[in-house]
N, C-alpha and C. Protein backbone atom coordinates (compact mmCIF):
# COMPACT_ATOMS: atom_id res chain seq x y z
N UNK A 1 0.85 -1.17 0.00
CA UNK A 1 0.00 0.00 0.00
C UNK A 1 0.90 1.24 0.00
N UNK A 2 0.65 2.01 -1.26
CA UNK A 2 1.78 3.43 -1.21
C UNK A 2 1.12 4.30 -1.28
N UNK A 3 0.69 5.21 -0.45
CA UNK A 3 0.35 6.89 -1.20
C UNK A 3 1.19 7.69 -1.24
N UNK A 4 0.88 8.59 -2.32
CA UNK A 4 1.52 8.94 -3.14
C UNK A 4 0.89 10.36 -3.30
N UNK A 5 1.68 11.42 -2.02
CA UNK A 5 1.15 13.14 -1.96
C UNK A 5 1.45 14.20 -2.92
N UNK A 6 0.78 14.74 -3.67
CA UNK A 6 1.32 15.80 -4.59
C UNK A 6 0.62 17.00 -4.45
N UNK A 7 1.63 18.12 -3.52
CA UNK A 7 1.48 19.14 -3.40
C UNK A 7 1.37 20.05 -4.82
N UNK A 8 0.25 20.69 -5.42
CA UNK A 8 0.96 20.92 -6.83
C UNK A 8 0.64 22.46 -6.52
N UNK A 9 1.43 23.02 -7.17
CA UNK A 9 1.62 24.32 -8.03
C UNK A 9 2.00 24.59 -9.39
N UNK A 10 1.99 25.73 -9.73
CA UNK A 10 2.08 26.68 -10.75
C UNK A 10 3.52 26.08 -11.68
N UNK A 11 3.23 25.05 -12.58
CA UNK A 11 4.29 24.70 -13.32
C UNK A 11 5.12 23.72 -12.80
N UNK A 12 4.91 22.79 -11.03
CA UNK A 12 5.65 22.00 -10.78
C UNK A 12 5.08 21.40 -9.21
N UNK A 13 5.56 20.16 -9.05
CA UNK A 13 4.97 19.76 -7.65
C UNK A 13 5.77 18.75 -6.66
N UNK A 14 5.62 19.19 -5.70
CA UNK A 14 6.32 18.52 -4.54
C UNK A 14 5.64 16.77 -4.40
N UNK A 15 6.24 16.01 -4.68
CA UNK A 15 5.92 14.72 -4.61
C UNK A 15 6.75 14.14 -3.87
N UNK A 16 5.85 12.70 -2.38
CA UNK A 16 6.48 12.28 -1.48
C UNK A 16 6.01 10.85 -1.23
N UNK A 17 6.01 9.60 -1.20
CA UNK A 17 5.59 8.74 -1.23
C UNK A 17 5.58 8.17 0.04
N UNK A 18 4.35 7.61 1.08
CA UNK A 18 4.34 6.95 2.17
C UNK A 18 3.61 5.68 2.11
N UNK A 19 3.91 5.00 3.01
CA UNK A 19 3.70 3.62 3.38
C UNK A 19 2.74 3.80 4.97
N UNK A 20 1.96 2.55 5.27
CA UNK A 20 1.24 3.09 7.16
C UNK A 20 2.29 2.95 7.90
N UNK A 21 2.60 3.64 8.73
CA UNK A 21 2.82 3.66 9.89
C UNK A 21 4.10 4.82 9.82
N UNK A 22 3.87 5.91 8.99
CA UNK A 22 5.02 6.59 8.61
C UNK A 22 5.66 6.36 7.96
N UNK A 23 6.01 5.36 7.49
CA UNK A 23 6.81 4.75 6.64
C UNK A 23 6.88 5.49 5.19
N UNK A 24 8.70 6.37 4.83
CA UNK A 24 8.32 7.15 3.95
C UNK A 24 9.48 6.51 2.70
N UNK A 25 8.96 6.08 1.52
CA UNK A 25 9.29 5.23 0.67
C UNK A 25 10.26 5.79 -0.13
N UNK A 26 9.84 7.45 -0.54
CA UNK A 26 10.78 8.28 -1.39
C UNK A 26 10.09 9.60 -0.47
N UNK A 27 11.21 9.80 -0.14
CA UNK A 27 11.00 11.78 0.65
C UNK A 27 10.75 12.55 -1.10
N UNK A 28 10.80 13.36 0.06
CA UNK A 28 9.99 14.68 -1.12
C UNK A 28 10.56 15.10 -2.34
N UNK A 29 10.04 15.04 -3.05
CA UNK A 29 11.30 15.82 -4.61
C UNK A 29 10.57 16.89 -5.78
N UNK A 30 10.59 17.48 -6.00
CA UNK A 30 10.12 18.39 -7.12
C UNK A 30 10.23 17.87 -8.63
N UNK A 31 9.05 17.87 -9.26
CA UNK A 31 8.70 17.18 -10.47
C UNK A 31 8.39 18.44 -11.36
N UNK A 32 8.96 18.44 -12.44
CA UNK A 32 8.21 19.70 -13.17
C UNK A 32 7.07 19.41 -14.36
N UNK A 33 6.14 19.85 -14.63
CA UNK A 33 4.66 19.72 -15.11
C UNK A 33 5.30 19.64 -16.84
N UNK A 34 6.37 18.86 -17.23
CA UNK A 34 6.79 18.74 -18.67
C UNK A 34 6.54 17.07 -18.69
N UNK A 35 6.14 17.00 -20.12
CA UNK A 35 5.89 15.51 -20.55
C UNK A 35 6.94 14.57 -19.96
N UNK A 36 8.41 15.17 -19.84
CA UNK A 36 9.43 14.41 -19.67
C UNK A 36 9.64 13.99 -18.44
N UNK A 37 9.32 14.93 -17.81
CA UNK A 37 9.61 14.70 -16.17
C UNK A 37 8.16 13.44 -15.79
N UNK A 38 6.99 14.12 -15.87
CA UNK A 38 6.30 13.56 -15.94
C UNK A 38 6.03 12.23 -16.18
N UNK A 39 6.47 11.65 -17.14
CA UNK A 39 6.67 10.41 -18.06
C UNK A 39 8.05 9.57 -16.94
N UNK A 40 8.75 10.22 -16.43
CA UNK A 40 9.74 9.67 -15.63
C UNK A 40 9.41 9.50 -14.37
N UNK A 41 8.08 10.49 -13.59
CA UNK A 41 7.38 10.20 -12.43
C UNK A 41 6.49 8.92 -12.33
N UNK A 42 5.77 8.86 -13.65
CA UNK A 42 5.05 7.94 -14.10
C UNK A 42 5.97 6.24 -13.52
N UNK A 43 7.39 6.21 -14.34
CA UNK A 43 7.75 5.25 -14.76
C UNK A 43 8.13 4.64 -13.05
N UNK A 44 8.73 5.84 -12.25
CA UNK A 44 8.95 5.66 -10.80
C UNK A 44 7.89 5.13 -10.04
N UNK A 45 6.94 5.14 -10.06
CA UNK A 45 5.97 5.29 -9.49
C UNK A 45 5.18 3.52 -9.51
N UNK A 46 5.41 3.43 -11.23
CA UNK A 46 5.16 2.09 -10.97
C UNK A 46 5.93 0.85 -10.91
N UNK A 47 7.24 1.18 -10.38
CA UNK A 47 8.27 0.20 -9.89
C UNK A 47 8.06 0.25 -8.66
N UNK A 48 7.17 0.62 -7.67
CA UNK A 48 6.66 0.55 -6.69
C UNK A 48 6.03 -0.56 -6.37
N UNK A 49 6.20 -1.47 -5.18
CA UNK A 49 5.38 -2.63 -4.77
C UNK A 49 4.11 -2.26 -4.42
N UNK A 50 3.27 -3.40 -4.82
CA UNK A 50 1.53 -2.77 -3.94
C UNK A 50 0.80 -2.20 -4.90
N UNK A 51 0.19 -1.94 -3.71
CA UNK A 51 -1.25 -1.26 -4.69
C UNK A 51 -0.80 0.50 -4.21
N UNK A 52 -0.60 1.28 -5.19
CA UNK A 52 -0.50 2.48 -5.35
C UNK A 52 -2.11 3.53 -5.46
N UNK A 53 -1.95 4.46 -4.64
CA UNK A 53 -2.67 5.55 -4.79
C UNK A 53 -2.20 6.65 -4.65
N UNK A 54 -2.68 8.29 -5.51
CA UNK A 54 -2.15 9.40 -6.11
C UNK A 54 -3.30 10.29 -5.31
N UNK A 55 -3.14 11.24 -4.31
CA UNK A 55 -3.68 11.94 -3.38
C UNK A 55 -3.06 13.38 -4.12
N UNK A 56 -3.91 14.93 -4.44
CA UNK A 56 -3.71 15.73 -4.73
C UNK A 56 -4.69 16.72 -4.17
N UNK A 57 -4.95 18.10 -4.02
CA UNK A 57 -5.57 18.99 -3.89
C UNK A 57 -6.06 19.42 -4.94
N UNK A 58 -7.29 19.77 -5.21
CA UNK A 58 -7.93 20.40 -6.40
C UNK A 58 -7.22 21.87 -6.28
N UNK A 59 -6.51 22.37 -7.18
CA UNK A 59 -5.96 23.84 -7.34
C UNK A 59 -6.65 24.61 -8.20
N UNK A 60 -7.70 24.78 -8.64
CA UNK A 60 -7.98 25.52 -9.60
C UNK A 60 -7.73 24.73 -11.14
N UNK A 61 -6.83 25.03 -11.83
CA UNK A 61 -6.47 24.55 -12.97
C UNK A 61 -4.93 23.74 -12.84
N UNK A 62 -4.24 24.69 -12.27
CA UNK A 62 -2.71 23.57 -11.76
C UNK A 62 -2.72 22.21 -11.43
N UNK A 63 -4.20 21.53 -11.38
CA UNK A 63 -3.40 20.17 -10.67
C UNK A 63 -4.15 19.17 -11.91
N UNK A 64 -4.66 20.12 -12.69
CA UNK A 64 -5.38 19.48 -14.37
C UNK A 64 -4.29 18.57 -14.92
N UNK A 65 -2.94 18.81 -15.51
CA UNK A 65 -2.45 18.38 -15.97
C UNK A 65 -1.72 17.21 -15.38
N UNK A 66 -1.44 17.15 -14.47
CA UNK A 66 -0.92 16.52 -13.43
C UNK A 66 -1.31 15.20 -12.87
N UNK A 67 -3.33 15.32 -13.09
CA UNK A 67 -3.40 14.43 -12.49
C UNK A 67 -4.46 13.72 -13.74
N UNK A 68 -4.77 14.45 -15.11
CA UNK A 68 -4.82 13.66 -16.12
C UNK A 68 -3.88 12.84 -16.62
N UNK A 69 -2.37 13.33 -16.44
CA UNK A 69 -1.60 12.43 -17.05
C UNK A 69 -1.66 10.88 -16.02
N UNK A 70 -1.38 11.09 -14.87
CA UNK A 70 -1.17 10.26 -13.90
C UNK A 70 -2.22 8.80 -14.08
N UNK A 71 -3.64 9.68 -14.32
CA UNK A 71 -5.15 9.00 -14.64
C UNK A 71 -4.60 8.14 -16.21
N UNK A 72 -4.43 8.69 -16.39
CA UNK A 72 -4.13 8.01 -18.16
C UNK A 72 -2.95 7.28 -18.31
N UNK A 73 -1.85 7.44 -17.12
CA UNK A 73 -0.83 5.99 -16.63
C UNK A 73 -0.91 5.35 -16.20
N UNK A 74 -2.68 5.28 -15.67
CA UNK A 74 -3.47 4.14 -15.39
C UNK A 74 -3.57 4.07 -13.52
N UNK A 75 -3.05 5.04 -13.31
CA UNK A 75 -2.82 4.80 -11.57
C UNK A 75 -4.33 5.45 -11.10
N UNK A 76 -4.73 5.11 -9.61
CA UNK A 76 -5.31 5.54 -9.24
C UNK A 76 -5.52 6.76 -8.55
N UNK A 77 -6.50 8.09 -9.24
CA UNK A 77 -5.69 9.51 -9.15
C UNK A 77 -7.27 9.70 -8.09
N UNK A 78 -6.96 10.80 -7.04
CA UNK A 78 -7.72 11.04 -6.34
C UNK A 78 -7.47 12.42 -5.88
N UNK A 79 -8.71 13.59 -6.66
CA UNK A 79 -8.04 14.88 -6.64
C UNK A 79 -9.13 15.46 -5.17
N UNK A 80 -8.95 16.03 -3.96
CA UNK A 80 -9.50 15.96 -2.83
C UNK A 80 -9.46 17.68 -2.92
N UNK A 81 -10.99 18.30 -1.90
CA UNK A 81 -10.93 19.49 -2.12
C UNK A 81 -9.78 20.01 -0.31
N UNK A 82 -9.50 21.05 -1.19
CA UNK A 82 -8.26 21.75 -0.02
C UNK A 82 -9.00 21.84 1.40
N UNK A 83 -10.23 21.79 1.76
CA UNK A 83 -10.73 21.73 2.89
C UNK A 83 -10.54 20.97 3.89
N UNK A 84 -10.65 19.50 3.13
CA UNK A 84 -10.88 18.44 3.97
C UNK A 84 -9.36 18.38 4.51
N UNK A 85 -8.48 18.35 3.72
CA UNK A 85 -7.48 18.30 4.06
C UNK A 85 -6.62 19.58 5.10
N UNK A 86 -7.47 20.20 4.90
CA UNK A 86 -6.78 21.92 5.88
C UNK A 86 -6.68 21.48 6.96
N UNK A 87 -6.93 20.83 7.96
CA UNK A 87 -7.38 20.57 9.15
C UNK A 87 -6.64 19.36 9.38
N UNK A 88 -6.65 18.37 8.64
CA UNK A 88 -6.21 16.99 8.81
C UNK A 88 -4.46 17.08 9.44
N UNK A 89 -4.74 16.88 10.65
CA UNK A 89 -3.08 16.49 10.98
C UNK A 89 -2.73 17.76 11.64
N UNK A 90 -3.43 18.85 11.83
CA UNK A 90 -2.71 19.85 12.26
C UNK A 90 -2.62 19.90 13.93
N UNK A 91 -2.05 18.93 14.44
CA UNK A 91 -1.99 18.62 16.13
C UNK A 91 -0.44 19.43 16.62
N UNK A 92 0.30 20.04 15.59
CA UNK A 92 1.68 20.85 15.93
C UNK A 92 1.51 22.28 16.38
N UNK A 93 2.48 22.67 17.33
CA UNK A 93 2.21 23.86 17.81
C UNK A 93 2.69 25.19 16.59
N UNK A 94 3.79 24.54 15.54
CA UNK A 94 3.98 25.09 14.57
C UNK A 94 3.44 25.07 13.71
N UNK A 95 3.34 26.27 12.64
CA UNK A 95 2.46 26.05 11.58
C UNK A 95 3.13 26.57 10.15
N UNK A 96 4.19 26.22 10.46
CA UNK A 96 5.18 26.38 9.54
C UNK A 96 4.48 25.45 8.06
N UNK A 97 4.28 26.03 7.00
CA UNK A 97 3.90 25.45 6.06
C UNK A 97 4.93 25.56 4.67
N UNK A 98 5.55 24.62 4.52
CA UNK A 98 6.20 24.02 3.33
C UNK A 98 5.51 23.11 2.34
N UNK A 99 5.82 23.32 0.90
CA UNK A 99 5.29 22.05 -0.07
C UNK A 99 6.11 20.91 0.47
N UNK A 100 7.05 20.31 1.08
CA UNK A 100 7.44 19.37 1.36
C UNK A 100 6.45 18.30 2.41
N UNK A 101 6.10 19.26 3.66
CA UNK A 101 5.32 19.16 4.50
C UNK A 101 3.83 18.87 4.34
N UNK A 102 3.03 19.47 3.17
CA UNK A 102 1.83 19.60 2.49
C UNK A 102 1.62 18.09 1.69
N UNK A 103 3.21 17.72 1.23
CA UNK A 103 2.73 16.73 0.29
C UNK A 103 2.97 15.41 1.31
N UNK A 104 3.67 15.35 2.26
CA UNK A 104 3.65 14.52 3.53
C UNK A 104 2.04 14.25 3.81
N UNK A 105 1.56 15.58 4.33
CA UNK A 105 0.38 15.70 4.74
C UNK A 105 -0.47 14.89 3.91
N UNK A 106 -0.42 14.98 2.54
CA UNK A 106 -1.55 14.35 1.47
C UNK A 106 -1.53 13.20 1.36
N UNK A 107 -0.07 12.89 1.18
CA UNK A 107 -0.03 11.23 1.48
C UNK A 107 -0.27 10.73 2.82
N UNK A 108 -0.28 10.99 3.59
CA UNK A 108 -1.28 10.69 5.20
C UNK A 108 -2.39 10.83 5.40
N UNK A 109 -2.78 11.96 4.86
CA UNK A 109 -4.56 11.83 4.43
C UNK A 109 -5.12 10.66 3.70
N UNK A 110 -3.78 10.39 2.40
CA UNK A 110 -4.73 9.38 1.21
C UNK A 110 -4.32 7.98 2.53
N UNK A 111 -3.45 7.73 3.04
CA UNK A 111 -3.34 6.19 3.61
C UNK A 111 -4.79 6.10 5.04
N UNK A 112 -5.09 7.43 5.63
CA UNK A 112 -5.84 7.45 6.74
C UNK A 112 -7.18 7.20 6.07
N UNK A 113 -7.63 8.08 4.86
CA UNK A 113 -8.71 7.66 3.92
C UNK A 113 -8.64 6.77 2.95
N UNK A 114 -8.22 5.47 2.65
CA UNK A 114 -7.99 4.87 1.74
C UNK A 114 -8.87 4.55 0.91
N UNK A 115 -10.32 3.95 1.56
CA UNK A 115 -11.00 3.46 1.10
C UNK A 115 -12.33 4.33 1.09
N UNK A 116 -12.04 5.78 1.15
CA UNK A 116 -13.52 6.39 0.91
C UNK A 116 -12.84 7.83 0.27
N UNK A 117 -11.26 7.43 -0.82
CA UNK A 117 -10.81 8.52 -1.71
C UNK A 117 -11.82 8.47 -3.10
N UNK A 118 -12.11 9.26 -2.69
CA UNK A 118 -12.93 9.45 -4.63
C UNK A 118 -11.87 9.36 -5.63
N UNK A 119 -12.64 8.72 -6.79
CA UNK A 119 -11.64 8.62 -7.89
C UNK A 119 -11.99 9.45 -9.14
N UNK A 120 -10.80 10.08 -9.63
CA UNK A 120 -10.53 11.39 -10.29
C UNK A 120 -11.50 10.73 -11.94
N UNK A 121 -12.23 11.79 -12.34
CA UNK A 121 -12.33 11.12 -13.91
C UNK A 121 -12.85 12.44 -14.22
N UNK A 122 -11.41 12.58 -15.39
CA UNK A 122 -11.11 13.84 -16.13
C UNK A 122 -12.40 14.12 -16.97
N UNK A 123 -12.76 15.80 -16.95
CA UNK A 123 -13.86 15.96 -17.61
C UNK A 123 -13.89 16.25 -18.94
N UNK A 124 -15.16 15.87 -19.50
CA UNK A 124 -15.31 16.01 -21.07
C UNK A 124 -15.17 17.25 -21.67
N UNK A 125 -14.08 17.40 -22.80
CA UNK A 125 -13.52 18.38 -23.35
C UNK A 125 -14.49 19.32 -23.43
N UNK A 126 -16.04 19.07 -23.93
CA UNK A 126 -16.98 20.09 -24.05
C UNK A 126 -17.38 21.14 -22.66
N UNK A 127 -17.46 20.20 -21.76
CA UNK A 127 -17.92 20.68 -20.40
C UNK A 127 -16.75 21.33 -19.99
N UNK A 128 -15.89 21.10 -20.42
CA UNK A 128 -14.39 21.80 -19.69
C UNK A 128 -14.37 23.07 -20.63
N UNK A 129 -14.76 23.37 -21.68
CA UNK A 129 -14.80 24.31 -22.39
C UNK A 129 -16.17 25.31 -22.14
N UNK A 130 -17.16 24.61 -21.59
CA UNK A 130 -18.31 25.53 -21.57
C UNK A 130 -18.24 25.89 -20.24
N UNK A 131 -17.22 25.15 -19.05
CA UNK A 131 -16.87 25.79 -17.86
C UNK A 131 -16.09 27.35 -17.82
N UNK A 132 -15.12 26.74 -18.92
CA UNK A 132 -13.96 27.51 -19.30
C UNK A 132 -15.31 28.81 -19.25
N UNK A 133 -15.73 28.74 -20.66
CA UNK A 133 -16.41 30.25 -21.02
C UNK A 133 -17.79 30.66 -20.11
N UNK A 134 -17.97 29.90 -19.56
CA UNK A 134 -18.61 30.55 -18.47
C UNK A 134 -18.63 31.43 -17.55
N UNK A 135 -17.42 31.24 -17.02
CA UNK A 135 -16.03 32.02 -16.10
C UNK A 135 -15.79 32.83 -16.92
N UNK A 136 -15.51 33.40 -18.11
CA UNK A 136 -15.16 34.42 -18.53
C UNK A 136 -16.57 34.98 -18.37
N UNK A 137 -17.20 34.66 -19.22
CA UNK A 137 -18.05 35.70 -19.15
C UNK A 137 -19.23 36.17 -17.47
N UNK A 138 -18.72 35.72 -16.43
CA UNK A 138 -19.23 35.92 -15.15
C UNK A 138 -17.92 36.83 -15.22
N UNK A 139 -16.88 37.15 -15.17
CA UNK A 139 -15.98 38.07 -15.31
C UNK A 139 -15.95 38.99 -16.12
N UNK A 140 -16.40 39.06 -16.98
CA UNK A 140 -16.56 40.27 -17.67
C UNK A 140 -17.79 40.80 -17.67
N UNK A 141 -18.71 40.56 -16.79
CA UNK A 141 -20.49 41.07 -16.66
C UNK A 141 -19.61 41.59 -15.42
N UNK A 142 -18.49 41.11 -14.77
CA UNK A 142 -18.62 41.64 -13.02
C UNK A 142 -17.62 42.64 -13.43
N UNK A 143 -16.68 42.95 -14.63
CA UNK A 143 -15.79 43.91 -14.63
C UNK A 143 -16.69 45.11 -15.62
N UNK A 144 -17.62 44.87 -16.18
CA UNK A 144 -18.80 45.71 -16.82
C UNK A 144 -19.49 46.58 -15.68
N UNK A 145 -20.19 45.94 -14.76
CA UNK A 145 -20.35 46.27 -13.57
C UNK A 145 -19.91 47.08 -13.11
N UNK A 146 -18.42 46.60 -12.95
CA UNK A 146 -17.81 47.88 -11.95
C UNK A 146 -17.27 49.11 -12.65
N UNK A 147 -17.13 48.92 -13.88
CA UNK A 147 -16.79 50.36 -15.14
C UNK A 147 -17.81 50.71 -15.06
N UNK A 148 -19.62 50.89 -15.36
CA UNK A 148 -20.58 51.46 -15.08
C UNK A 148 -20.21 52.50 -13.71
N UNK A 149 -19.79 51.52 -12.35
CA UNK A 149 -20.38 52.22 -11.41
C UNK A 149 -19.17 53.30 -11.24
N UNK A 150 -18.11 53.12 -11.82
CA UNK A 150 -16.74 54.27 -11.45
C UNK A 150 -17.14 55.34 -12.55
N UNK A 151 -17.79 55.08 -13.74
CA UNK A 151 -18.33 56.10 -14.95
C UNK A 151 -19.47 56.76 -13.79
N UNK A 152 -20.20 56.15 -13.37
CA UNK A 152 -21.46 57.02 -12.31
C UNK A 152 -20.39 57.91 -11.20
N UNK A 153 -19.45 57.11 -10.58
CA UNK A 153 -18.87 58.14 -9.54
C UNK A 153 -18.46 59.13 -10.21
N UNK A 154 -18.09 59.09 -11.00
CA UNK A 154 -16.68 60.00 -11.76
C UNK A 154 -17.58 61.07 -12.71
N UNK A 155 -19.27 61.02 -12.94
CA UNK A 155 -19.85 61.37 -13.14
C UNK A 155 -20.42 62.40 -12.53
N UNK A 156 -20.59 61.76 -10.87
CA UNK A 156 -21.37 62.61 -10.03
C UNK A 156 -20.44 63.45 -8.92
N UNK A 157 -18.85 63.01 -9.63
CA UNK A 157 -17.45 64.03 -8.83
C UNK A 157 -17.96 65.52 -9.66
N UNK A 158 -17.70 65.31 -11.23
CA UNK A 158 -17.19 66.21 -12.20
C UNK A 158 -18.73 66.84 -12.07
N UNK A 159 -19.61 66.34 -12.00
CA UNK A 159 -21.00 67.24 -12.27
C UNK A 159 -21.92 67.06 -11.50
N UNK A 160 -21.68 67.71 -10.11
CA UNK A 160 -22.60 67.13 -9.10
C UNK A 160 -23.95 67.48 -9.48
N UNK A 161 -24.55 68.16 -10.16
CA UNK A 161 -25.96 68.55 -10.25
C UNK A 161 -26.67 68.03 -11.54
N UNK A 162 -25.66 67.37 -12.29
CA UNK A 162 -26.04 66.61 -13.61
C UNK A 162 -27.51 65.69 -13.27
N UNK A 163 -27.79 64.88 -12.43
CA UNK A 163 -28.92 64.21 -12.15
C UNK A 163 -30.14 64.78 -12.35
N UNK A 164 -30.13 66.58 -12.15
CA UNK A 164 -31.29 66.71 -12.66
C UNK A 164 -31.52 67.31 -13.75
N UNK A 165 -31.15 67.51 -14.74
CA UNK A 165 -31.26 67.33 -16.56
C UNK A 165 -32.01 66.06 -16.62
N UNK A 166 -31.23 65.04 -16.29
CA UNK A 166 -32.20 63.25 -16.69
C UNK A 166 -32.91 63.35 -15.77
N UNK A 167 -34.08 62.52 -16.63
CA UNK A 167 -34.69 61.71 -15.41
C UNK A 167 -34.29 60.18 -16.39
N UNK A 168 -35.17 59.45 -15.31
CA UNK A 168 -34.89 57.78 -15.08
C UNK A 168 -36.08 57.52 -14.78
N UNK A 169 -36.62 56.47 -15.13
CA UNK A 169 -37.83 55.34 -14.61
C UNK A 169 -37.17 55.03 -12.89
N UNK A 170 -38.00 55.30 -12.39
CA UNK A 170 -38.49 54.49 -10.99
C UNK A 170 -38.16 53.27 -10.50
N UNK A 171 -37.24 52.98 -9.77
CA UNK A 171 -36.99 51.08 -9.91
C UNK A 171 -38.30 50.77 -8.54
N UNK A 172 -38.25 49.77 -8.38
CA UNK A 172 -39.24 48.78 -7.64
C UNK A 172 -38.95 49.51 -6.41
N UNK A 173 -37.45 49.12 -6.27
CA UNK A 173 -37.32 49.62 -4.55
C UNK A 173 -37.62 51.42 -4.64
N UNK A 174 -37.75 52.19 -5.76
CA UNK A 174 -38.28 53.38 -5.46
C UNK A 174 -37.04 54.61 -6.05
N UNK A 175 -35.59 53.93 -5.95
CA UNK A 175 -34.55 54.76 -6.10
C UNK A 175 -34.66 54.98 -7.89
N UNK A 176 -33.83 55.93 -8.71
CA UNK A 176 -33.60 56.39 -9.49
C UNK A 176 -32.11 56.19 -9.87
N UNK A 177 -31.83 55.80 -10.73
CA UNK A 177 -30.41 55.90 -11.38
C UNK A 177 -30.09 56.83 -12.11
């Protein structure tokens, strides 16, 4: 039984491999998010005895690549939200936080949860694309938004008495724009 913690970030990730009872198989090492390295984590990984499992934090988009490839080298990938894990293990009076330490942490989470890790299954290119543009455009209605309301301040700096030339329809709650 190996888990297998990957702290990931922005272009590269702290990877540490444990066994129960502490037992730490390969200490920590930095992998970088290139086919090559990757393809060489892969190959490490399964010269490993046992049954292997791949414990990660959902990052946003950083831990996409990382843990599709892993999924598609056939291992068992299990991407966990940063919550559950925030808390897990923190019995130290220090709170010194390192990726070395984080990816310790993950692989102690995946061996303490073994058997109730969800398993990762990469989403369909369409849905990943209509996620994608979704998010943009909730970002650009919320940066529309806020150019309206700095055009209104910057409106009612330069011409404080401009409001009454216009009028405006009445909203529900009664106010006027």
């Amino acid at each position: 039984m190996n888990c297998v913690g990957i702290d990931v970030s922005k272009g590269k990730s702290m990877i540490t491999v444990m066994r129960p009872l502490g037992e730490m198989v390969i200490p920590p090492f930095e992998v970088g998010h290139t086919a090559a390295e990757l393809s060489e984590l892969s190959r490490l990984l399964k010269e490993l005895e046992g049954e292997t499992r791949v414990v990660m934090e959902a990052t946003g988009n950083y831990h996409m690549p990382v843990a599709w490839f892993l999924h598609n080298s056939g291992f068992y990938v299990s991407v966990v939200n940063a919550m559950l894990v925030h808390g897990y293990g923190n019995n130290s009076l220090r709170r010194a936080k390192t990726d070395k330490k984080d990816a310790i942490k993950l692989a102690n989470y995946g061996l303490d949860h073994w058997l109730t890790l969800p398993r990762y299954i990469p989403e369909d290119t369409v849905r990943l694309m209509l996620k994608t543009t979704y998010r943009q455009y909730q970002q650009c209605a919320k940066v529309q938004t806020m150019l309206k309301n700095n055009l209104i301040s910057l409106l009612d700096t330069a011409f404080p008495d401009v409001n009454r030339l216009f009028t405006s329809p009445a909203r529900a709650d009664g106010s006027e724009k």
